[in-house]
Protein backbone atom coordinates (compact mmCIF):
# COMPACT_ATOMS: atom_id res chain seq x y z
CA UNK A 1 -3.05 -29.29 -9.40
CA UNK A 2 -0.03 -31.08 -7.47
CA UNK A 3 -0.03 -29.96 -4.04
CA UNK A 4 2.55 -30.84 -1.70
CA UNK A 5 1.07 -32.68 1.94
CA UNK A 6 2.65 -31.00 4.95
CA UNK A 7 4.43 -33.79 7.40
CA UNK A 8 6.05 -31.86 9.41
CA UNK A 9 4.91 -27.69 10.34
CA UNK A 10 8.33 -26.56 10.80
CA UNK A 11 9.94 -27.72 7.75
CA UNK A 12 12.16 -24.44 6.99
CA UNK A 13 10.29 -23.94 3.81
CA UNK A 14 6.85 -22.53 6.07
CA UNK A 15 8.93 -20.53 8.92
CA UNK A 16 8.39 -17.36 6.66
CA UNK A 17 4.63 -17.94 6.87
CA UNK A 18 5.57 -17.44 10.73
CA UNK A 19 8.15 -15.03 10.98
CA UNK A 20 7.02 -12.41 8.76
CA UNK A 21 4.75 -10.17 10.66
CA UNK A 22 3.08 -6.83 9.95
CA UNK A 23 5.58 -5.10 8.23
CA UNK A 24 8.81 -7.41 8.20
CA UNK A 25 10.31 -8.62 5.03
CA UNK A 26 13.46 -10.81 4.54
CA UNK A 27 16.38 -10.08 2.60
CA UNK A 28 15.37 -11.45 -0.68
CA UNK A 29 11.94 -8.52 -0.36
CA UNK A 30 9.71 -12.05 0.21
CA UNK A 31 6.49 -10.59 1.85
CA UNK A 32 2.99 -12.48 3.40
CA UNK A 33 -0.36 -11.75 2.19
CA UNK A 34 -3.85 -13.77 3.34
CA UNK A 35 -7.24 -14.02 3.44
CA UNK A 36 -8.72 -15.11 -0.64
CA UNK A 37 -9.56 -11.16 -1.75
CA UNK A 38 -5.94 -10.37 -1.13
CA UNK A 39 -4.50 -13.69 -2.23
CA UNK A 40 -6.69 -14.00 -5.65
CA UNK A 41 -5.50 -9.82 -6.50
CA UNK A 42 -2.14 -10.56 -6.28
CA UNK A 43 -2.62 -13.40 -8.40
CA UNK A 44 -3.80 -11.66 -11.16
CA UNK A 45 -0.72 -9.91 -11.19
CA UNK A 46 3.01 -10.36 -12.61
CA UNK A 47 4.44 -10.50 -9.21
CA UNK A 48 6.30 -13.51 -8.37
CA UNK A 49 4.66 -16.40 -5.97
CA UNK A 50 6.85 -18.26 -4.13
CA UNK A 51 4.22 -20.67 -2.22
CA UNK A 52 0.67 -20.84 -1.27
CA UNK A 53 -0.30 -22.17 1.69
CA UNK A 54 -4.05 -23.45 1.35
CA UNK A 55 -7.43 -25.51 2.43
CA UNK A 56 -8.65 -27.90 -0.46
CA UNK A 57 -12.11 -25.75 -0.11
CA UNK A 58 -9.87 -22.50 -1.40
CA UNK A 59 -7.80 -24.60 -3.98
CA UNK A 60 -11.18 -26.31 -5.39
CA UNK A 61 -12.61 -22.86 -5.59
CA UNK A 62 -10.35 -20.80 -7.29
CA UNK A 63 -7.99 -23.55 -9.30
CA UNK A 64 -8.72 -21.23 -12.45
CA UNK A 65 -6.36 -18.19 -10.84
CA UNK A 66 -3.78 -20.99 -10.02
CA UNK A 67 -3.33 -23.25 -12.70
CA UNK A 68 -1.86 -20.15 -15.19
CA UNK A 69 0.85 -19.24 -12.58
CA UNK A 70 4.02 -20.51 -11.77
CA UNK A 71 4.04 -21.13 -8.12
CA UNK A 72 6.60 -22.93 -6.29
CA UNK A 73 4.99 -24.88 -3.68
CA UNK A 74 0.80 -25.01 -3.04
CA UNK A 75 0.78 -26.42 0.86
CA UNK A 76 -2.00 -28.20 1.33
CA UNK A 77 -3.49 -27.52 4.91
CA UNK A 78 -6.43 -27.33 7.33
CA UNK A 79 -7.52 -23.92 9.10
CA UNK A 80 -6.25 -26.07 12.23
CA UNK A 81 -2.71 -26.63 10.92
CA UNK A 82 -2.26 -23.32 9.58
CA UNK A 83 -3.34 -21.74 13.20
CA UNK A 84 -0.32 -23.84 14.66
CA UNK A 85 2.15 -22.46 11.49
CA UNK A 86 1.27 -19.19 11.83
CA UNK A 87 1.04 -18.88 15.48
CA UNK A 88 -2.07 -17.19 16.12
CA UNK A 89 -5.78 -17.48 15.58
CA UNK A 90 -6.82 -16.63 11.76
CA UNK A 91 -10.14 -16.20 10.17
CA UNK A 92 -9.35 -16.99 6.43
CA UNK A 93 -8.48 -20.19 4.72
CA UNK A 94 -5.06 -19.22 2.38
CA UNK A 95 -1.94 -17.31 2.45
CA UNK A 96 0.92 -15.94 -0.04
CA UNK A 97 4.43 -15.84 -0.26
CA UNK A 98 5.44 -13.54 -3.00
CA UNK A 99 8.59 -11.12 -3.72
CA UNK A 100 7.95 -7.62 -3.66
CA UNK A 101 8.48 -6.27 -6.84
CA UNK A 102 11.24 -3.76 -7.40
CA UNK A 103 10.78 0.05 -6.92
CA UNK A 104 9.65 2.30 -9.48
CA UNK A 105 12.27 5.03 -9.99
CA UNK A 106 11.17 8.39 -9.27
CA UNK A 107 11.43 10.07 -12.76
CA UNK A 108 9.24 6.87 -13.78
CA UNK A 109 5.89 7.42 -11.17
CA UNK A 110 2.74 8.87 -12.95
CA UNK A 111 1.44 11.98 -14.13
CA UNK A 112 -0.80 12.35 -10.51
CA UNK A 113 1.48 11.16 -7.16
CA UNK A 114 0.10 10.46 -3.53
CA UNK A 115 2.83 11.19 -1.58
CA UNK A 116 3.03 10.59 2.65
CA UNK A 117 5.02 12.59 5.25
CA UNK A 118 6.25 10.82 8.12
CA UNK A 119 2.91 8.22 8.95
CA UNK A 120 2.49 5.99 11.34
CA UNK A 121 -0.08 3.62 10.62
CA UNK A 122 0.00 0.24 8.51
CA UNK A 123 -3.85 1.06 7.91
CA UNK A 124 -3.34 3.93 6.83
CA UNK A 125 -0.78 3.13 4.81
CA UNK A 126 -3.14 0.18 2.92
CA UNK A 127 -6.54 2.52 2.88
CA UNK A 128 -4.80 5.52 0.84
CA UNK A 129 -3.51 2.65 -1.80
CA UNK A 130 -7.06 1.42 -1.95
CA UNK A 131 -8.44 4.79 -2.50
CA UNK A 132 -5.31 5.61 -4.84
CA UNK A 133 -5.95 2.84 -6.94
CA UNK A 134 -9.47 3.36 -6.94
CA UNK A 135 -9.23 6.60 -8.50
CA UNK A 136 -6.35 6.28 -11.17
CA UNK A 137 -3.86 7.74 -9.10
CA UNK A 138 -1.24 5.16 -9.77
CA UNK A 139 1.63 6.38 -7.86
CA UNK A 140 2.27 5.98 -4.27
CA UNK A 141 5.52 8.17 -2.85
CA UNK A 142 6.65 7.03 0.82
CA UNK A 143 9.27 7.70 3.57
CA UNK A 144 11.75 4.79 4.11
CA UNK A 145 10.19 5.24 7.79
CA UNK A 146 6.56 4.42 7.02
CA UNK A 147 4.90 1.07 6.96
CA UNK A 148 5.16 -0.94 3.53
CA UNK A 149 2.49 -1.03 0.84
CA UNK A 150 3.63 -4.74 0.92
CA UNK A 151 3.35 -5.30 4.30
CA UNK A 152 1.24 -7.84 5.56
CA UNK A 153 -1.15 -5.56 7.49
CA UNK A 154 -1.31 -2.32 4.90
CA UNK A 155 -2.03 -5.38 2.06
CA UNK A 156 -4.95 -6.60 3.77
CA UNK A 157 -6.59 -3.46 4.22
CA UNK A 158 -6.10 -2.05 0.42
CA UNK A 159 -7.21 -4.98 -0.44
CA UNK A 160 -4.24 -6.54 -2.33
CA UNK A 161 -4.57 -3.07 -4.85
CA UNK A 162 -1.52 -1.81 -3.25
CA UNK A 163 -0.08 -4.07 -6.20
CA UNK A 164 -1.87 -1.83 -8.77
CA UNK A 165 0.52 0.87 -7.89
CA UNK A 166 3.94 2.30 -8.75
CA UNK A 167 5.55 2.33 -5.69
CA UNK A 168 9.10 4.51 -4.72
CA UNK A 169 10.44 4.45 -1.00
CA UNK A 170 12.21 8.00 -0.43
CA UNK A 171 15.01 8.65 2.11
CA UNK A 172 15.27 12.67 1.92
CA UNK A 173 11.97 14.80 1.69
CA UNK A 174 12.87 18.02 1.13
CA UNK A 175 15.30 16.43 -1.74
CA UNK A 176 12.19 14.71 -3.02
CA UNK A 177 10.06 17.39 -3.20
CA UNK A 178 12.63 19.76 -5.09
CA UNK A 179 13.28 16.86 -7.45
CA UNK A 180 9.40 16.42 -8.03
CA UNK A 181 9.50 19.89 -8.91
CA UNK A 182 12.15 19.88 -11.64
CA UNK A 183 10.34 17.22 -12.87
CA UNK A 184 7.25 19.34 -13.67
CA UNK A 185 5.14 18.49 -10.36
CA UNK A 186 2.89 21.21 -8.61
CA UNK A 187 3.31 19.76 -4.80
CA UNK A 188 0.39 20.29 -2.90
CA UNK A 189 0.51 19.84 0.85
CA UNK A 190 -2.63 18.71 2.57
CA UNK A 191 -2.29 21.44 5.43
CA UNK A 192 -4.97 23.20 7.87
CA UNK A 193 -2.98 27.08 7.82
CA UNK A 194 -4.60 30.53 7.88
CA UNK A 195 -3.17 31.04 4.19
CA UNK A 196 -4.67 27.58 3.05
CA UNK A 197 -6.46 27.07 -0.29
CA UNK A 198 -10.12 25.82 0.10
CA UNK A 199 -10.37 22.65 -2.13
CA UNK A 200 -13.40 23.10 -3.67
CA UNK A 201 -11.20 26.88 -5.16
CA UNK A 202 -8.17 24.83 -6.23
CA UNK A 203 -7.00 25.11 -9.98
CA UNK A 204 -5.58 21.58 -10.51
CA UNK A 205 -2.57 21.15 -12.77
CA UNK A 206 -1.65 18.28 -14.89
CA UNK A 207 0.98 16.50 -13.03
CA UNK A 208 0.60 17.03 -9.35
CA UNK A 209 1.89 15.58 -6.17
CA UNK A 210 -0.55 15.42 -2.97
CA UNK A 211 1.49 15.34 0.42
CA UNK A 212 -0.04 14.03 2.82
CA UNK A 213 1.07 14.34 6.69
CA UNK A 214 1.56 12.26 10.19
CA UNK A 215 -1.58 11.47 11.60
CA UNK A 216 -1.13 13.54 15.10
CA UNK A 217 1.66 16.16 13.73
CA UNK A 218 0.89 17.32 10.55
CA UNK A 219 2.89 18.95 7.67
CA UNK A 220 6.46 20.91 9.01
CA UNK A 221 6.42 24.57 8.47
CA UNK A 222 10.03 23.72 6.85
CA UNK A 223 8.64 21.46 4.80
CA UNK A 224 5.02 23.26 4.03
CA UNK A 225 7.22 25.95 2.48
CA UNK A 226 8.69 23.61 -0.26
CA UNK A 227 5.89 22.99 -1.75
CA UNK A 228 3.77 24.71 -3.93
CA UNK A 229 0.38 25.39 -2.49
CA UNK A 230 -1.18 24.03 0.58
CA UNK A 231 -4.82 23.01 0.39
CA UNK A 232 -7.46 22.47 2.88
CA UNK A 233 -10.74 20.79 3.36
CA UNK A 234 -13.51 22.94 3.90
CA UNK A 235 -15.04 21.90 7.04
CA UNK A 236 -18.31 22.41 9.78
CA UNK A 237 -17.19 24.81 12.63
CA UNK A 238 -15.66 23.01 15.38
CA UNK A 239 -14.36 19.87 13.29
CA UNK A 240 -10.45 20.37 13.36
CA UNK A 241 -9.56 17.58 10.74
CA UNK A 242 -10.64 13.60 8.75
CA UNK A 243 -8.46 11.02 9.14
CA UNK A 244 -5.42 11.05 7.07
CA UNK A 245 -7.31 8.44 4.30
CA UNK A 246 -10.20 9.73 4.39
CA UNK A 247 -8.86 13.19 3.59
CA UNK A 248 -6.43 11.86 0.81
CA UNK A 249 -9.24 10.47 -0.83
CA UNK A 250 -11.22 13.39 -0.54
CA UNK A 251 -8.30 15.27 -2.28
CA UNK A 252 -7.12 13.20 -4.82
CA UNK A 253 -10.90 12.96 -6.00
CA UNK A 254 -11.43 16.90 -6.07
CA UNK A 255 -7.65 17.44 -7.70
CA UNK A 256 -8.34 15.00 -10.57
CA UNK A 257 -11.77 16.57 -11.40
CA UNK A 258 -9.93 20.10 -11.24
CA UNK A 259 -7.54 19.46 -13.54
């Protein structure tokens, strides 16, 4: 493999590896992914890598991944040298610069959708892909609001399978969910209401969309009375709600062996 030696750390080709933080992403969709799980996922990809920015210990150890790509640039650094690039302390030995890939078009997302509300969280955000691509459900529906699949933080924690995933940023909800509809959907809405579906009752159709809400609010009533059915977790007394991944998971698991 050629690398290419870093003389100088603020050569305009590495101020991305500074500049983009937790869910930033310049005008060309570039985003940053580290740490080797998340690096060597995206890798087996087709998403385009523009540089890699590296020890020799990761470049020795995984030069199978690298040598069938077409990669710009591989920096060749020290864990020292990348600290001063990046600007903060780090605790793995690589990092990516890649190009989100486009959006999937909304008539083009799979038979079984995990959709999010308004949401808060970048971890979040990266756990529900994880658990989405973990259990087939290969379409991920989000508010132009919420943090990025593809940002740096959600990528890290779904472990780079965020890139598994047909992904579609909405702008309107209530348009989204009537469109969904047309399209043959049965929206659920993960909701805690007096009128609520237990989960473990639920009859699960073939294409469905889970909605999931923010992590404090909830579900709108405006919006709760879009969809189709709402559905709730069956829970001990006194427990008011799981944390917005953990529930998603819980649902997309019971909804897929439903249906």
């Amino acid at each position: 493999m050629k690398y290419k030696i870093i003389n100088n750390i603020n050569t305009p080709e590495l101020a991305i590896y500074h500049h983009l933080r937790d869910n930033a992403f310049s005008a060309d969709k570039s985003f940053i992914a580290d740490s080797p799980k998340v690096v060597n996922m995206l890798l087996s990809c087709d998403i385009e890598i523009k540089s890699i920015l590296a020890t020799k210990e990761y470049y020795d150890e995984f030069s199978h991944l690298l040598e069938s790509k077409k990669i710009g640039n591989l920096f060749l650094t020290t864990k020292e040298e990348m600290k001063s690039i990046v600007g903060h302390k780090i605790h793995h030995n690589c990092m990516l610069h890649g190009i989100r890939p486009d959006e999937t078009p909304l008539e083009e997302l799979g038979e079984n959708i995990l959709m999010l509300d308004a949401i808060s969280s970048s971890e979040n955000v990266g756990s529900i892909a994880r658990s989405a691509a973990a259990l087939g459900v290969d379409s991920y529906l989000l508010p132009r609001q919420a943090p990025h699949p593809y940002g740096r933080r959600a990528l890290r924690v779904s472990m780079g399978y965020a890139s598994k995933l047909k992904i579609h940023i909405y702008e309107d909800i209530s348009e989204t969910i009537e469109r969904l509809k047309k399209n043959g959907y049965r929206v659920y809405a993960a909701e805690v209401t007096p009128d609520a579906t237990p989960l473990l009752q639920v009859k699960s159709t073939r294409k469905w969309a889970l909605l999931m809400g923010h992590e404090g609010l909830g579900i709108s009533e405006e919006i709760l009375s879009l969809c189709d059915e709402v559905l709730s977790i069956e829970m001990a007394e006194g427990v008011k709600s799981f944390n917005v991944g953990v529930a998603a998971s819980i649902m997309m698991y019971q909804l897929l062996s439903r249906s």
